[in-house]
N, C-alpha and C. Protein backbone atom coordinates (compact mmCIF):
# COMPACT_ATOMS: atom_id res chain seq x y z
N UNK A 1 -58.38 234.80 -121.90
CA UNK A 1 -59.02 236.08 -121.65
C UNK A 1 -58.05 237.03 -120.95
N UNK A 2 -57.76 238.14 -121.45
CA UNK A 2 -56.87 239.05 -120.91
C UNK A 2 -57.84 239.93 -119.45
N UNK A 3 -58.67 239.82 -119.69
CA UNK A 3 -59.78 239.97 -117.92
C UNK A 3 -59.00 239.94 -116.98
N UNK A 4 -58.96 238.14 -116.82
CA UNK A 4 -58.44 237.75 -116.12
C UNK A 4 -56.87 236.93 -115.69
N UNK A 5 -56.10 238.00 -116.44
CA UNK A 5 -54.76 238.38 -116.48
C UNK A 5 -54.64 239.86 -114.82
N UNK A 6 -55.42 240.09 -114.43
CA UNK A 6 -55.09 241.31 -113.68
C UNK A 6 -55.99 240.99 -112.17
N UNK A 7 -55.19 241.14 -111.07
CA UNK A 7 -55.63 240.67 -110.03
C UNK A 7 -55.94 241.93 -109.49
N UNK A 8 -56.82 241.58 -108.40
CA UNK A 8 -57.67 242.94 -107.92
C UNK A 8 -56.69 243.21 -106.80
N UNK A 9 -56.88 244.23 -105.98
CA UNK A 9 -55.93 244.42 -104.69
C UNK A 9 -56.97 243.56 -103.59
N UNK A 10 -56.29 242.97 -102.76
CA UNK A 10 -56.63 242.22 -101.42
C UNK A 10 -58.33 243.27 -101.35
N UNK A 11 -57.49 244.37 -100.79
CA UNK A 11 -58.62 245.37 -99.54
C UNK A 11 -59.97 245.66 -100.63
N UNK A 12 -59.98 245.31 -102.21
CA UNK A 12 -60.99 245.30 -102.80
C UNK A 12 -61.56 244.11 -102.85
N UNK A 13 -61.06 243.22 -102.74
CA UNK A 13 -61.93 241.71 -103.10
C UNK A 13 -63.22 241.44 -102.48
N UNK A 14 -63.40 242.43 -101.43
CA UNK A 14 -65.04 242.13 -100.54
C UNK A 14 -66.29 243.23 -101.34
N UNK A 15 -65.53 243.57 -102.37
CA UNK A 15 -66.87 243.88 -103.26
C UNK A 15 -67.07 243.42 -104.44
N UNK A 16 -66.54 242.00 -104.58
CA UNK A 16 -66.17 241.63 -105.70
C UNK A 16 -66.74 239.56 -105.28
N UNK A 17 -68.05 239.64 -104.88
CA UNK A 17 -68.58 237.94 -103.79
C UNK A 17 -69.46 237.72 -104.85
N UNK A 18 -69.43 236.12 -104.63
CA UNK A 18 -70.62 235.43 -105.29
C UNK A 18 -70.87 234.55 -104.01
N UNK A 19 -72.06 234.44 -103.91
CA UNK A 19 -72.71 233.76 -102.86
C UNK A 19 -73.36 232.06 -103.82
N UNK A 20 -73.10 231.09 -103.29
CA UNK A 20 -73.67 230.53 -104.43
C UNK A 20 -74.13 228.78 -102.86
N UNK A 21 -75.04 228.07 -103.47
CA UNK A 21 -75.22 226.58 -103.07
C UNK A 21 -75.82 226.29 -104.44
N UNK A 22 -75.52 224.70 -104.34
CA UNK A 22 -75.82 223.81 -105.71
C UNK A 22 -77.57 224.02 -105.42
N UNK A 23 -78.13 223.65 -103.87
CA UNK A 23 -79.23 223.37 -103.83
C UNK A 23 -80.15 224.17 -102.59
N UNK A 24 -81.37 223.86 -102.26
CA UNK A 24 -81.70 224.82 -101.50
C UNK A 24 -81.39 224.10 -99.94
N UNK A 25 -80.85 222.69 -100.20
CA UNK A 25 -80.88 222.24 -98.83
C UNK A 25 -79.43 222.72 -98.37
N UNK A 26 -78.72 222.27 -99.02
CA UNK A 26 -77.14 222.63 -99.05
C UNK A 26 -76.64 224.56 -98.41
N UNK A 27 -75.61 224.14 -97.33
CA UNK A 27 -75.03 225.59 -97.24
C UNK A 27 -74.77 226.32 -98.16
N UNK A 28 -74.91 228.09 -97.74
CA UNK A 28 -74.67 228.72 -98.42
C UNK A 28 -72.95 229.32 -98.65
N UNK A 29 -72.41 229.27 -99.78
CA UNK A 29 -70.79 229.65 -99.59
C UNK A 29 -70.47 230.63 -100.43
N UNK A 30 -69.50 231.84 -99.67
CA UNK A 30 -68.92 232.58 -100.22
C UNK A 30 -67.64 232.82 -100.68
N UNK A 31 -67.54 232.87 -101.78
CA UNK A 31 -66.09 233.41 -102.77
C UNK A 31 -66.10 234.37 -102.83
N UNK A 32 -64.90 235.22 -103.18
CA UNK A 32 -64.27 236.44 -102.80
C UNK A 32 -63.40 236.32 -104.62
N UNK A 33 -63.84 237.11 -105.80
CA UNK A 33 -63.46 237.50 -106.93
C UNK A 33 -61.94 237.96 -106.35
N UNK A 34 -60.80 237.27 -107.52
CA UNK A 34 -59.22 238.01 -107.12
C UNK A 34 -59.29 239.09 -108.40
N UNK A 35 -59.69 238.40 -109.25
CA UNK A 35 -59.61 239.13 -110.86
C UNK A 35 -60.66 239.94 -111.27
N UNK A 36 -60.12 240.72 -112.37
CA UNK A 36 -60.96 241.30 -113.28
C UNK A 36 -62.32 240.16 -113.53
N UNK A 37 -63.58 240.63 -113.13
CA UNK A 37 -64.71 240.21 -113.83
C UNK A 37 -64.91 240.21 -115.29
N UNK A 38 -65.16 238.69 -115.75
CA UNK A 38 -64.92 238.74 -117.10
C UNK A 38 -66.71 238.92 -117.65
N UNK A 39 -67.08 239.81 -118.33
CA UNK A 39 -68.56 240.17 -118.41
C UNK A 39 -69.27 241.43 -118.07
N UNK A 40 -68.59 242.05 -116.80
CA UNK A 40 -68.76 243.19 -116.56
C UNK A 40 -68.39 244.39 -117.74
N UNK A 41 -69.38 245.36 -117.21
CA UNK A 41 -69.17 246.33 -118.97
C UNK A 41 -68.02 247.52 -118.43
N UNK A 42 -67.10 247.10 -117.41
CA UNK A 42 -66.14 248.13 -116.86
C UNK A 42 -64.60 247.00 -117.06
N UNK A 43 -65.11 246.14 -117.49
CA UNK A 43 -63.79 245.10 -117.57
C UNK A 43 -62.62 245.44 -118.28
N UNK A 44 -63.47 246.17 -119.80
CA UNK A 44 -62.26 245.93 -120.52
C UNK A 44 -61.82 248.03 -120.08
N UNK A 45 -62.10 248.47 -119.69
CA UNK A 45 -62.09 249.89 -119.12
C UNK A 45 -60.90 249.41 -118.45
N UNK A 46 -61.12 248.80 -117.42
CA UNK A 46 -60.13 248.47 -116.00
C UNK A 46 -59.19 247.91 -116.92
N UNK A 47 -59.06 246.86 -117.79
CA UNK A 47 -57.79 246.19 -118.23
C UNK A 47 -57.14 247.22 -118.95
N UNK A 48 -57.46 247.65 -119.71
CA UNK A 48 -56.58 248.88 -120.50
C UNK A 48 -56.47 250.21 -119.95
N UNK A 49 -56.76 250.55 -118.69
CA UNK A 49 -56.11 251.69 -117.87
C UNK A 49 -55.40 250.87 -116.82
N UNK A 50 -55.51 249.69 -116.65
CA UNK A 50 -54.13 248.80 -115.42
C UNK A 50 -52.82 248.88 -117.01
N UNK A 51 -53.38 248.62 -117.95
CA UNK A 51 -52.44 248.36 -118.80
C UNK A 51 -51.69 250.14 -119.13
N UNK A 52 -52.04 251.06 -119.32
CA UNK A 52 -51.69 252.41 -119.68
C UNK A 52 -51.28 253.06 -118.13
N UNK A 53 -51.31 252.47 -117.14
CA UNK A 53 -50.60 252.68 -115.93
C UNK A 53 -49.43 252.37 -115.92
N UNK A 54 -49.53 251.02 -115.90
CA UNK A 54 -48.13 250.04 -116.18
C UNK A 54 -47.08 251.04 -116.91
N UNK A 55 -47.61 251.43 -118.43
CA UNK A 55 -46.91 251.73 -118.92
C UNK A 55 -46.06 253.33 -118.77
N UNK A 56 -46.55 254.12 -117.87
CA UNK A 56 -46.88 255.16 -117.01
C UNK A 56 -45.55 254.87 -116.04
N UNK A 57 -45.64 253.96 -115.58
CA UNK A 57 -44.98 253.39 -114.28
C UNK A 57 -43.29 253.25 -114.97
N UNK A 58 -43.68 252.63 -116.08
CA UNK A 58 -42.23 252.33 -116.71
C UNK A 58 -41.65 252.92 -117.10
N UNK A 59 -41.93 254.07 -117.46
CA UNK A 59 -41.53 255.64 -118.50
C UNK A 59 -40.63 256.10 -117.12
N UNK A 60 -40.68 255.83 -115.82
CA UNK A 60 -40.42 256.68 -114.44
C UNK A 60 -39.52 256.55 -114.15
């Protein structure tokens, strides 16, 4: 999946959590998303303007 080819910046990753436990007895734990969300309907938006940046960047 090219998604998750592109890492988010650090100072964004705290809007990017899944809160999850297997069960209801079990603690609750949080992960912190590094990557592109693969599913989100802004995914492939974000991958092909990180990608037309890049290329932006290189022209310089």
């Amino acid at each position: 999946m090219m998604y998750r080819m592109f890492l988010i910046h650090p100072d964004d990753w705290k809007y990017q959590r899944i809160v999850w436990r297997e069960s209801p007895n079990d603690p609750i734990e949080d992960f912190a998303l590094t990557t592109v969300t693969y599913g989100e309907a802004a995914s492939s938006f974000l991958a092909t303007r990180t990608m037309k940046q890049l290329a932006i960047i290189e022209e310089t």
